[in-house]
N, C-alpha and C. Protein backbone atom coordinates (compact mmCIF):
# COMPACT_ATOMS: atom_id res chain seq x y z
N UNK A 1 23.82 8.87 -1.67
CA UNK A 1 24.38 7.81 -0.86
C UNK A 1 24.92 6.72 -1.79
N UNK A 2 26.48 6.48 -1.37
CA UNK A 2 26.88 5.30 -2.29
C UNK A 2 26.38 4.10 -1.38
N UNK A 3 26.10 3.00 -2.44
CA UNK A 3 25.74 1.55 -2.22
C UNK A 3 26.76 0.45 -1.43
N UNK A 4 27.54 1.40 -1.39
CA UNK A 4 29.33 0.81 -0.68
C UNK A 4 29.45 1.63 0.53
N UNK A 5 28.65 2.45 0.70
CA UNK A 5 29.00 3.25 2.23
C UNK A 5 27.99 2.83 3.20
N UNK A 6 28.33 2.87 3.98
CA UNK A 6 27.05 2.98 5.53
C UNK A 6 26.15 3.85 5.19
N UNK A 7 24.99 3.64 5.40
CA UNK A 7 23.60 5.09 6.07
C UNK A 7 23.67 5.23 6.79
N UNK A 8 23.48 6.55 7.11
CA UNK A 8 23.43 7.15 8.15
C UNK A 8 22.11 7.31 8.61
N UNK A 9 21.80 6.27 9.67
CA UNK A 9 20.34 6.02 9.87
C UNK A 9 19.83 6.95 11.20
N UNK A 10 18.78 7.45 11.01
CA UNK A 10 18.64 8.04 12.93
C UNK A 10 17.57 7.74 13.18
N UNK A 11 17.38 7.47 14.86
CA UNK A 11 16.87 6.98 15.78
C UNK A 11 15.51 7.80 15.72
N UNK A 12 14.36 6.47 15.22
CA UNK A 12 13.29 6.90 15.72
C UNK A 12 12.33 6.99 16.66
N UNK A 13 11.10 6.89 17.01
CA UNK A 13 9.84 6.38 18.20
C UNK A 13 9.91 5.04 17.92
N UNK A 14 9.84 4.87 16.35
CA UNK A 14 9.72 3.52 16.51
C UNK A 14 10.54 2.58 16.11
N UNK A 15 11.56 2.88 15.33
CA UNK A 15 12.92 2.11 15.21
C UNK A 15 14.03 2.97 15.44
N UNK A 16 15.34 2.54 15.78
CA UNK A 16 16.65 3.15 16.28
C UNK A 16 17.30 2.79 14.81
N UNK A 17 18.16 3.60 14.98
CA UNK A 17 19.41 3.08 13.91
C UNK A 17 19.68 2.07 13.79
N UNK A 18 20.81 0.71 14.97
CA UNK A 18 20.89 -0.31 15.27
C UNK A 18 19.82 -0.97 14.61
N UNK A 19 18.47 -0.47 14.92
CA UNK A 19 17.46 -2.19 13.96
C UNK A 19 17.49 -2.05 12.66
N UNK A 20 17.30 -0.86 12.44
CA UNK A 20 17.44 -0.53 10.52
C UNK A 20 18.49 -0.70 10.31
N UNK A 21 19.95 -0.61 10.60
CA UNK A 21 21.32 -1.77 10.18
C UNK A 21 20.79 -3.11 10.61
N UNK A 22 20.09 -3.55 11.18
CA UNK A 22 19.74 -5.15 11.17
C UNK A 22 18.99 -5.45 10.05
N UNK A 23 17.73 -4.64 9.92
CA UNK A 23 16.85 -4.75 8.56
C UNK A 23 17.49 -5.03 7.42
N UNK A 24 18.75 -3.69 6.94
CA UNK A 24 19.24 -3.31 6.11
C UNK A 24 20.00 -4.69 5.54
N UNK A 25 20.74 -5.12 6.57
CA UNK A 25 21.85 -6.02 6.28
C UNK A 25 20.72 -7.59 6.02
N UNK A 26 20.12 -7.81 6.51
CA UNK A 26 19.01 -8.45 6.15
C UNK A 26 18.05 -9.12 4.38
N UNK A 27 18.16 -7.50 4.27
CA UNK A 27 17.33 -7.36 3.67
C UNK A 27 18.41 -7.68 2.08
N UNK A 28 19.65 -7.09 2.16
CA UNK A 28 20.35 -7.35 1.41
C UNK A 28 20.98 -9.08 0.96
N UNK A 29 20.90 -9.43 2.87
CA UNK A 29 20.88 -11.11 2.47
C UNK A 29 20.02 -11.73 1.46
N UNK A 30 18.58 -11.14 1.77
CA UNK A 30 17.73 -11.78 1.89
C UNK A 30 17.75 -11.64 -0.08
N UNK A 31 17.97 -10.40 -0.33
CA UNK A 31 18.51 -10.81 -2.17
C UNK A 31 19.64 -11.23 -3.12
N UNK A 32 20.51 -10.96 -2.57
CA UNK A 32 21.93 -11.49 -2.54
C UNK A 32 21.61 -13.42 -2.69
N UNK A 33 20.72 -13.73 -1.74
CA UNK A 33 20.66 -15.28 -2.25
C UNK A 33 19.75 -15.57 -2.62
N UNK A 34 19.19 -15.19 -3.37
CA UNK A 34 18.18 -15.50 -3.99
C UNK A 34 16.83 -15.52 -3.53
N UNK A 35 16.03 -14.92 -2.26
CA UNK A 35 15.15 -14.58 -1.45
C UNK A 35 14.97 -16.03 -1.36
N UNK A 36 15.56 -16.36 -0.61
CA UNK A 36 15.54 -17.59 0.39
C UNK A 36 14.62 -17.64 1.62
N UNK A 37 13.88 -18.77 1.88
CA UNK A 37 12.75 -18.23 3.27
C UNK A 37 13.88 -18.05 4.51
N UNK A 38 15.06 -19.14 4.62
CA UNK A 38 15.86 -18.78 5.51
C UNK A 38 16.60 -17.57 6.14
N UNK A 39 16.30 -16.43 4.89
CA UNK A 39 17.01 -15.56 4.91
C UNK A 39 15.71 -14.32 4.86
N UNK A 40 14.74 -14.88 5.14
CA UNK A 40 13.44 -13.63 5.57
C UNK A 40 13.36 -13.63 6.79
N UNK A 41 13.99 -12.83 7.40
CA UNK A 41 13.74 -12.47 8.34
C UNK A 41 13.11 -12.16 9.60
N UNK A 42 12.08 -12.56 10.60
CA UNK A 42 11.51 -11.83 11.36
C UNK A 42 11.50 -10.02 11.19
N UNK A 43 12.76 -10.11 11.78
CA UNK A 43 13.18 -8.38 11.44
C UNK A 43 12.43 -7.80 9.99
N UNK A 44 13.21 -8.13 9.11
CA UNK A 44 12.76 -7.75 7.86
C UNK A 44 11.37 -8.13 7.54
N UNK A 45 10.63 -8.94 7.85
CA UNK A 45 9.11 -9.35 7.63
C UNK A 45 8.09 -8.11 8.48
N UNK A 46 8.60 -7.67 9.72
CA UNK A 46 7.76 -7.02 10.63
C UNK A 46 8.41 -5.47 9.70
N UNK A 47 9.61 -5.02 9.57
CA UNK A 47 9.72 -3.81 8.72
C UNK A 47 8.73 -3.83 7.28
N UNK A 48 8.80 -5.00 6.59
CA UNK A 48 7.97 -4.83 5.38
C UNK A 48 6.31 -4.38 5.63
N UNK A 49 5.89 -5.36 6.55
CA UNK A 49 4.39 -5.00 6.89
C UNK A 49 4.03 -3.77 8.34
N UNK A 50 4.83 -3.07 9.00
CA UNK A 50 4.96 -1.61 9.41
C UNK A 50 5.38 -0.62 8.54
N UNK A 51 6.33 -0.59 7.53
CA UNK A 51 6.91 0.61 6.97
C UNK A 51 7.01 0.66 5.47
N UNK A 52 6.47 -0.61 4.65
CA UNK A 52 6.59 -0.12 3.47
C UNK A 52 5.49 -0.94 2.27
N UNK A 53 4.58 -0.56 3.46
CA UNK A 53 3.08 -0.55 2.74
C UNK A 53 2.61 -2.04 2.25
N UNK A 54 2.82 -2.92 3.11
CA UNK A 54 2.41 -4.28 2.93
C UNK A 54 2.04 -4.81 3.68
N UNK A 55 0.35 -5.72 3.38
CA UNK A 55 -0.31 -6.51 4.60
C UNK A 55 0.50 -7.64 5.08
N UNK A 56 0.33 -8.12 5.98
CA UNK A 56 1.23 -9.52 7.02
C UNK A 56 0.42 -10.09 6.36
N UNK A 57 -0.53 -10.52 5.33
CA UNK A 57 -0.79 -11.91 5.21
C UNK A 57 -0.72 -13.22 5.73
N UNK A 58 -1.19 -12.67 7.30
CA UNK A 58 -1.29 -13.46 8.03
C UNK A 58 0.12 -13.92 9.22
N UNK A 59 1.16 -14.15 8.71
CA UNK A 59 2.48 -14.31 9.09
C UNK A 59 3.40 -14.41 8.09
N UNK A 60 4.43 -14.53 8.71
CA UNK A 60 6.14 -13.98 8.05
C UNK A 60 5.51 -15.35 6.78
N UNK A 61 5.43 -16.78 7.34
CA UNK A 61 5.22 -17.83 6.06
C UNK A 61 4.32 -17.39 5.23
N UNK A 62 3.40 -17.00 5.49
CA UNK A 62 2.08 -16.38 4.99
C UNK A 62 2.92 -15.24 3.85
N UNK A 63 2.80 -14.32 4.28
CA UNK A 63 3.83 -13.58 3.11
C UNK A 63 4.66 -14.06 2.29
N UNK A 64 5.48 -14.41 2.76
CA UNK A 64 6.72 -15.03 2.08
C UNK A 64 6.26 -16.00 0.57
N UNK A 65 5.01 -17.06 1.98
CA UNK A 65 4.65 -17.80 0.71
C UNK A 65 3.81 -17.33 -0.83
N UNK A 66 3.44 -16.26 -0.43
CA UNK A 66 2.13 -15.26 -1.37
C UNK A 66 3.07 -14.50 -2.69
N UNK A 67 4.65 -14.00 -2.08
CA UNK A 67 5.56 -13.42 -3.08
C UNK A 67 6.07 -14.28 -3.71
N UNK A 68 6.70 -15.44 -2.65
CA UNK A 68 7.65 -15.81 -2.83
C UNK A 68 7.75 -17.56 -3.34
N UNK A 69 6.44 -18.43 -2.72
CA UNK A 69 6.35 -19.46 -2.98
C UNK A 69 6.49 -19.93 -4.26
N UNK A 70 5.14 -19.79 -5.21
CA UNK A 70 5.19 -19.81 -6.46
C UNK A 70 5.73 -18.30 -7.10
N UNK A 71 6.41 -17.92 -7.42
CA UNK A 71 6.53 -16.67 -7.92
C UNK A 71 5.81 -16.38 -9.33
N UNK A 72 5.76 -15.35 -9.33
CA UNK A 72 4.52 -14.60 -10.44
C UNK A 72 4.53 -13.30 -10.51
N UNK A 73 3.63 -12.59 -10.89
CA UNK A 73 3.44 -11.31 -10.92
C UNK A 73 3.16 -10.52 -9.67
N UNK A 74 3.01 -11.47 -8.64
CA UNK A 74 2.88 -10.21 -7.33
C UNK A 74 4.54 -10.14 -7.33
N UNK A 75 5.44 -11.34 -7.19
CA UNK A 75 6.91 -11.36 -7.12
C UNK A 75 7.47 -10.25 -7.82
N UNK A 76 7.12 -9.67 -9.09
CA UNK A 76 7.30 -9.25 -10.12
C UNK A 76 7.16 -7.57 -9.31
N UNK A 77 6.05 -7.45 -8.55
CA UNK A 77 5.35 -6.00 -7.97
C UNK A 77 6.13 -5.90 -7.27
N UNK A 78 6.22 -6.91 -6.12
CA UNK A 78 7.38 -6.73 -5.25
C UNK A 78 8.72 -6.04 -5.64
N UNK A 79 9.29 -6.94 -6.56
CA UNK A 79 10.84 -6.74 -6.90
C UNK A 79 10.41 -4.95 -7.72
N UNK A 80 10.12 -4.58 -8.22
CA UNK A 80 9.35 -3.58 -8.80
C UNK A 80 9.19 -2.72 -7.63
N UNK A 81 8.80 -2.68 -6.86
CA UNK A 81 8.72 -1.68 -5.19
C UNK A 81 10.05 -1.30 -5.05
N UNK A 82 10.81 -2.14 -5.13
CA UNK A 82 12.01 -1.81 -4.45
C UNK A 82 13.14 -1.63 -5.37
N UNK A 83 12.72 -1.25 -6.56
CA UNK A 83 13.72 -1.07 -7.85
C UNK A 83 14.08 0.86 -8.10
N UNK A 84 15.44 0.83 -7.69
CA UNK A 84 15.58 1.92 -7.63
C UNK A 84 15.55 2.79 -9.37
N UNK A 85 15.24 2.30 -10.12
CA UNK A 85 15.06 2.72 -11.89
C UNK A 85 13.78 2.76 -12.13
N UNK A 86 12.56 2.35 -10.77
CA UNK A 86 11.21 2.49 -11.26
C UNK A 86 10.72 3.58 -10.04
N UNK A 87 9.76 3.48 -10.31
CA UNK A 87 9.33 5.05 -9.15
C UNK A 87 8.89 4.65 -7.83
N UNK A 88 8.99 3.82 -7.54
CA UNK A 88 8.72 2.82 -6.45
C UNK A 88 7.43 2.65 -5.89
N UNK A 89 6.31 2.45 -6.67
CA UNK A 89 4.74 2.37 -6.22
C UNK A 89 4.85 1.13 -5.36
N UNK A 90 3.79 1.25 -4.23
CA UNK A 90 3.80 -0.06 -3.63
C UNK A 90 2.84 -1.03 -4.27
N UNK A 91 3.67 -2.13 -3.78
CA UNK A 91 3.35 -3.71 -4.81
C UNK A 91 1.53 -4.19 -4.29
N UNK A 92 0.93 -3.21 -2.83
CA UNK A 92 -0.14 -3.58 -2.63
C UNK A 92 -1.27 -2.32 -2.38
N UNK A 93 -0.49 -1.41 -1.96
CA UNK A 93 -1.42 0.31 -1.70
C UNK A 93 -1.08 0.71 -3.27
N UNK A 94 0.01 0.79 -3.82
CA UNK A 94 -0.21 1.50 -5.38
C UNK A 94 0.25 2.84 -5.14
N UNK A 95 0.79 3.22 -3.48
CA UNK A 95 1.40 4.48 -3.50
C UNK A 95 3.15 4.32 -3.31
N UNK A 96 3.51 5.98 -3.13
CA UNK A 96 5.07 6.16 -2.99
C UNK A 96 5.17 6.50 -1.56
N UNK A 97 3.69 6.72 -0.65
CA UNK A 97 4.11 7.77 0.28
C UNK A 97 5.06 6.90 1.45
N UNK A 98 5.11 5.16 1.42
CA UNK A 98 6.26 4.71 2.09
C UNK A 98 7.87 4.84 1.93
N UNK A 99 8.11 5.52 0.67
CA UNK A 99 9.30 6.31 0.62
C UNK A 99 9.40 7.24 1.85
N UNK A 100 8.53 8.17 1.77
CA UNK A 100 8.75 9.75 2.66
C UNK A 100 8.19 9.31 4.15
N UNK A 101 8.14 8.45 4.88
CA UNK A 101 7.52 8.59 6.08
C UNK A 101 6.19 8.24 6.96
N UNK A 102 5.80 8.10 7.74
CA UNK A 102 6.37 9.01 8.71
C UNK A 102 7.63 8.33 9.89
N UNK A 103 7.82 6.95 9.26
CA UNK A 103 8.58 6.18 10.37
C UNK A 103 9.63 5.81 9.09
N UNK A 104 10.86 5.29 9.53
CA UNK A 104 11.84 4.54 8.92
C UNK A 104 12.23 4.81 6.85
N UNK A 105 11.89 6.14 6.84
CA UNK A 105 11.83 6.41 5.04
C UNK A 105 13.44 6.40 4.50
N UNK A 106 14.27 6.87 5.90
CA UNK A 106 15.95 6.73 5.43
C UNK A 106 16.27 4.93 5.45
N UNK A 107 15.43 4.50 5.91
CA UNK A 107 15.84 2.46 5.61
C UNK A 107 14.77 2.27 4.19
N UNK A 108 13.78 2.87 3.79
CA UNK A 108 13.18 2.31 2.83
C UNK A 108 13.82 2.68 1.62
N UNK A 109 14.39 3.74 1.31
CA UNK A 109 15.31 4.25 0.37
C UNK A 109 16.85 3.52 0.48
N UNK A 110 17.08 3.35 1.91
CA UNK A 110 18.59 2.07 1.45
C UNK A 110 18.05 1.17 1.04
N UNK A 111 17.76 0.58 1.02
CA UNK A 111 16.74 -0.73 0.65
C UNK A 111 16.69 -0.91 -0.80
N UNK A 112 16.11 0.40 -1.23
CA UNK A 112 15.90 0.23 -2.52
C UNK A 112 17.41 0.98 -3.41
N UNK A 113 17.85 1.37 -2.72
CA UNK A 113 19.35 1.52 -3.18
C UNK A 113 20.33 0.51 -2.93
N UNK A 114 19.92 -0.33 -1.97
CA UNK A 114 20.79 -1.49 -2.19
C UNK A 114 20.23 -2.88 -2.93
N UNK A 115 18.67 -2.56 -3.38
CA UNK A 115 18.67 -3.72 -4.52
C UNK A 115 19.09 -3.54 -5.68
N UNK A 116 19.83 -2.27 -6.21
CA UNK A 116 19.89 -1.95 -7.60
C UNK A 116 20.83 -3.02 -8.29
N UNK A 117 21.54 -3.94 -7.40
CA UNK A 117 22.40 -4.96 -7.79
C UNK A 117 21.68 -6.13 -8.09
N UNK A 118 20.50 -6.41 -7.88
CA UNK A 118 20.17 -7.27 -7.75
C UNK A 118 18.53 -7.82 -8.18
N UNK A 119 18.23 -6.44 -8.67
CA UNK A 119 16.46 -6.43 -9.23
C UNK A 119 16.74 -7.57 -10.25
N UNK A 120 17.49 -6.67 -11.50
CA UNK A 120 17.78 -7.28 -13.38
C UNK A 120 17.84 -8.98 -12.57
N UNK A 121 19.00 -9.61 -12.35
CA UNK A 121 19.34 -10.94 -12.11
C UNK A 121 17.76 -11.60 -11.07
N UNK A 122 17.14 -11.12 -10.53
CA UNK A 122 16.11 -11.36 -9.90
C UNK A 122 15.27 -12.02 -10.75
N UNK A 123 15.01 -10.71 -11.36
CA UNK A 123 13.88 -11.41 -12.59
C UNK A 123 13.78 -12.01 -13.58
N UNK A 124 15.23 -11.83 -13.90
CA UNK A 124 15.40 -13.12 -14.38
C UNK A 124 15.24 -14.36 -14.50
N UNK A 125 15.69 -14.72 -12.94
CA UNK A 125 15.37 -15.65 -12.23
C UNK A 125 14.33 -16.35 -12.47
N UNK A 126 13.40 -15.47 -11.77
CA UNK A 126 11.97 -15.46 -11.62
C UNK A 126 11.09 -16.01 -13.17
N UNK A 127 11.87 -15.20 -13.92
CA UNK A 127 11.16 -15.79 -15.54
C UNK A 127 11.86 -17.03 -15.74
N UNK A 128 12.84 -17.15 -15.62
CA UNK A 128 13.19 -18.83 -15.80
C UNK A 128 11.99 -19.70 -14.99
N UNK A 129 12.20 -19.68 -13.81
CA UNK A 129 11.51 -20.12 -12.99
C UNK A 129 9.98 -20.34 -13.37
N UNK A 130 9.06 -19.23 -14.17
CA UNK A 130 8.16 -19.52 -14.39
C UNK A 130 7.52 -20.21 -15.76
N UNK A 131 9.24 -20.49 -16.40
CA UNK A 131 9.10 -20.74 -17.74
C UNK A 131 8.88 -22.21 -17.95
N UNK A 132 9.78 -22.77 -16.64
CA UNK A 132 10.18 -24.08 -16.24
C UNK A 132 8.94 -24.69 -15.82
N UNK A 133 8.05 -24.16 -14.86
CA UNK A 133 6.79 -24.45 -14.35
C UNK A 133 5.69 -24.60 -15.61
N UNK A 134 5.78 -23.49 -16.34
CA UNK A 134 4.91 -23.90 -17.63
C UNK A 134 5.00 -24.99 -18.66
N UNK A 135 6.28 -25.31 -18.87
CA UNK A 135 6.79 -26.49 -19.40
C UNK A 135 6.46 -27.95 -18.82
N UNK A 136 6.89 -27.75 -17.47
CA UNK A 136 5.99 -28.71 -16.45
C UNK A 136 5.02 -29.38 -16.60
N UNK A 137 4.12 -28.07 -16.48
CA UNK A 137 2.80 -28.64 -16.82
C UNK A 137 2.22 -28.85 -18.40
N UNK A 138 3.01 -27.83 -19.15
CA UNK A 138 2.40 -28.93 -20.33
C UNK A 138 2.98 -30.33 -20.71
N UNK A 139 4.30 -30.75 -20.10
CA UNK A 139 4.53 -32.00 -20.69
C UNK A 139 3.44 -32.58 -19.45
N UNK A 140 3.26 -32.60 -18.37
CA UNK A 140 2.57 -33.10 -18.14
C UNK A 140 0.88 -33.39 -18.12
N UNK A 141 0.35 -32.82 -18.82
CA UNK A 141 -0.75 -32.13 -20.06
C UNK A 141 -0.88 -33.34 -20.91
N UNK A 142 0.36 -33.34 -21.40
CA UNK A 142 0.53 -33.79 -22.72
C UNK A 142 0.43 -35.63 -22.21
N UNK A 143 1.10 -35.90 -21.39
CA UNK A 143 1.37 -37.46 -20.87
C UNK A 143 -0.04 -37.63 -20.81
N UNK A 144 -0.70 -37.01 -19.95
CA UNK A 144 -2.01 -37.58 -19.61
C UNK A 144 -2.89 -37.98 -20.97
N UNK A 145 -2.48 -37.00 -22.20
CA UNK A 145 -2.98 -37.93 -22.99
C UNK A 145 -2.35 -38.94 -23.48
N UNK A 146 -1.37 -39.37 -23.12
CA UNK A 146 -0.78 -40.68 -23.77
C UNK A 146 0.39 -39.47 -25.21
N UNK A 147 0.96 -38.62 -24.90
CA UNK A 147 1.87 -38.18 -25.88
C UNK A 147 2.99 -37.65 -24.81
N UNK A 148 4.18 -37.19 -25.77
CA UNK A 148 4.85 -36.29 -25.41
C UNK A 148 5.49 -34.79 -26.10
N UNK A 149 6.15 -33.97 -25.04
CA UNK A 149 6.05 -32.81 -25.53
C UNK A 149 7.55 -32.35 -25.80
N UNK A 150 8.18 -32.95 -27.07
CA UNK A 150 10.03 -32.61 -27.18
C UNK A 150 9.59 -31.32 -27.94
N UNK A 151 10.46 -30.70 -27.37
CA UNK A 151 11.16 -29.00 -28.46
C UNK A 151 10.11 -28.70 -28.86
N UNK A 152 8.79 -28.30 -27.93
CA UNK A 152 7.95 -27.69 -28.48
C UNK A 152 7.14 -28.21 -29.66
N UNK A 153 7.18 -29.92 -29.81
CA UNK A 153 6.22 -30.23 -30.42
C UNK A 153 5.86 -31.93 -29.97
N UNK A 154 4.62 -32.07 -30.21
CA UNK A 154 3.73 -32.99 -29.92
C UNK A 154 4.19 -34.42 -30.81
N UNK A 155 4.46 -35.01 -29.60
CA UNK A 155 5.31 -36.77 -30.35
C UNK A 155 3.51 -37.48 -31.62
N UNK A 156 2.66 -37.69 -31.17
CA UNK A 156 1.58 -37.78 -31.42
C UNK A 156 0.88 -37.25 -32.00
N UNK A 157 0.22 -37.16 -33.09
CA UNK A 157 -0.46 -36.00 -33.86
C UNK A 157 -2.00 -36.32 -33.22
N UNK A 158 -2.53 -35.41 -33.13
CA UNK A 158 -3.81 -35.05 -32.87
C UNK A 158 -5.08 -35.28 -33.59
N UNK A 159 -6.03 -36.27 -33.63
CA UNK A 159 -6.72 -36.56 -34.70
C UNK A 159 -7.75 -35.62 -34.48
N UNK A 160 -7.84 -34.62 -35.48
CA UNK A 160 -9.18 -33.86 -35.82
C UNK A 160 -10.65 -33.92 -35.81
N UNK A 161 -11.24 -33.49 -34.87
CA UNK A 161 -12.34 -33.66 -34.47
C UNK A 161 -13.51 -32.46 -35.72
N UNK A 162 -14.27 -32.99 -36.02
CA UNK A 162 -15.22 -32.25 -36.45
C UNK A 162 -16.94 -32.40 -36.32
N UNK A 163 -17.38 -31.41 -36.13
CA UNK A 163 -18.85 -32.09 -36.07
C UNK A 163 -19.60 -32.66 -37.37
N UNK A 164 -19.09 -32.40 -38.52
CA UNK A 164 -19.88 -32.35 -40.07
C UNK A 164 -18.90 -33.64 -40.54
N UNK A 165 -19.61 -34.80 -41.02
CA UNK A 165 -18.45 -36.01 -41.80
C UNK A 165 -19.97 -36.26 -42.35
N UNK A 166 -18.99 -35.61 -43.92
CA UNK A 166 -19.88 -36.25 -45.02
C UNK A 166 -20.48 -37.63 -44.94
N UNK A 167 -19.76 -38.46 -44.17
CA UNK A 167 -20.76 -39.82 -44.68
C UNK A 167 -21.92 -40.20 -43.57
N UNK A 168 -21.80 -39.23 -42.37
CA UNK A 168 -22.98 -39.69 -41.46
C UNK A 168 -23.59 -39.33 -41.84
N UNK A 169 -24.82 -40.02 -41.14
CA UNK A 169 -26.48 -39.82 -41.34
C UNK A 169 -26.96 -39.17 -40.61
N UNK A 170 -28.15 -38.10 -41.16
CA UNK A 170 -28.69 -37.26 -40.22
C UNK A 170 -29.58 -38.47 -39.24
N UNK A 171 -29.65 -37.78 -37.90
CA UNK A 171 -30.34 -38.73 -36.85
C UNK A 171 -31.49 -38.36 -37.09
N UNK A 172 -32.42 -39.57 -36.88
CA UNK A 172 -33.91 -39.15 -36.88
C UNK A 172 -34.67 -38.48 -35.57
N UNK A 173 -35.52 -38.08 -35.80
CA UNK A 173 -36.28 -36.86 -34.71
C UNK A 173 -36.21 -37.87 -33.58
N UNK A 174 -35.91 -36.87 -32.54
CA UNK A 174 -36.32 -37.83 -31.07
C UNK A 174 -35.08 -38.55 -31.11
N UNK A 175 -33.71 -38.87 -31.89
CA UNK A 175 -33.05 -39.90 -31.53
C UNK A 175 -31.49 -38.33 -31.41
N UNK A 176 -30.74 -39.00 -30.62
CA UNK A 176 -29.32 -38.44 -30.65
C UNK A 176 -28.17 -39.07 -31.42
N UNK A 177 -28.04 -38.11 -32.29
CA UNK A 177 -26.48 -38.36 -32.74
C UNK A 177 -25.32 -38.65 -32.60
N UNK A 178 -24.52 -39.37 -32.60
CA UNK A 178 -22.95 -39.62 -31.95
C UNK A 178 -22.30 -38.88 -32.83
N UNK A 179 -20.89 -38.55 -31.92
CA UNK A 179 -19.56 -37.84 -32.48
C UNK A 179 -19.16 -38.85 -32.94
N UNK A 180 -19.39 -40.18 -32.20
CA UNK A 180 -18.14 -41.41 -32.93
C UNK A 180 -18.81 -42.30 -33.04
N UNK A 181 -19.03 -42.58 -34.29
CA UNK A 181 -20.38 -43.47 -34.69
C UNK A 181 -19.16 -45.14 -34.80
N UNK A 182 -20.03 -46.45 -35.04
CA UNK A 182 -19.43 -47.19 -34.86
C UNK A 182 -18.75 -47.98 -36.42
């Protein structure tokens, strides 16, 4: 099947053709812009957790927010499910058998034939995204001690802590020692 043609979808017990072209076209929105919550679907949320091996986590936000909020390594499983260059294990059972059936397996295979445009630039994404967040938080790490954090290095040098300074005195029995004597 080319990625430029229609599927030829058929009518099941539990989905018709018509909804899997709704899914489909959906689902393609829904990466095409960047998995936008606007663009998750109902449709596509109730296909993911019936047909291709993923809990509702509660609701469509509930999901969404678990892949999609902070992104990370479940994001990573996800986009990975549906990558037609990997073997397509699911991102939460760890199997393939939502490829083959027994409901909707000709929409789970467009699916993953129509992300092939769009996995690579995904994760990309996604690693920017989490590169930016790490940076985040260490400059803000870093403020709290009163420094800052340019190009990967510390405005402030760090004064060296040690427990052993030749010139203290051992404490006498029964008394406690200070780190920072006066």
């Amino acid at each position: 099947m080319k990625i430029d043609s229609k599927p030829d979808f058929i009518d099941e017990p539990f989905m018709s053709w018509k909804e899997k072209e709704v899914v489909l076209n959906a689902w393609t929105r829904f990466l095409k812009n960047g998995c936008k919550f606007h663009d998750f679907t109902d449709a596509l949320y109730r296909h993911l957790t019936l047909h291709c091996s993923f809990i509702a986590h509660f609701d469509r936000l509930g999901f969404y927010e678990f892949y999609f909020g902070t992104p990370g390594s479940c994001t990573i499983r996800f986009i990975d499910q549906f990558d037609p260059a990997k073997p397509g294990i699911s991102a939460e059972i760890g199997m393939t058998y939502w490829l083959n059936g027994p409901t909707a397996a000709d929409l789970n295979r467009a699916m993953r034939e129509a992300s092939a445009s769009y996995t690579s630039k995904l994760r990309e994404l996604l690693l920017l995204d989490r590169k930016q967040r790490d940076l985040a938080q260490a400059t803000a790490l870093a403020a709290k001690y009163g420094m800052a954090l340019r190009d990967g290095q510390i405005s402030k040098p760090v004064p060296s802590l040690t427990c052993s300074d030749s010139n203290a005195s051992e404490s006498a029995p029964g008394q406690q020692g200070t780190l920072f004597p006066e």
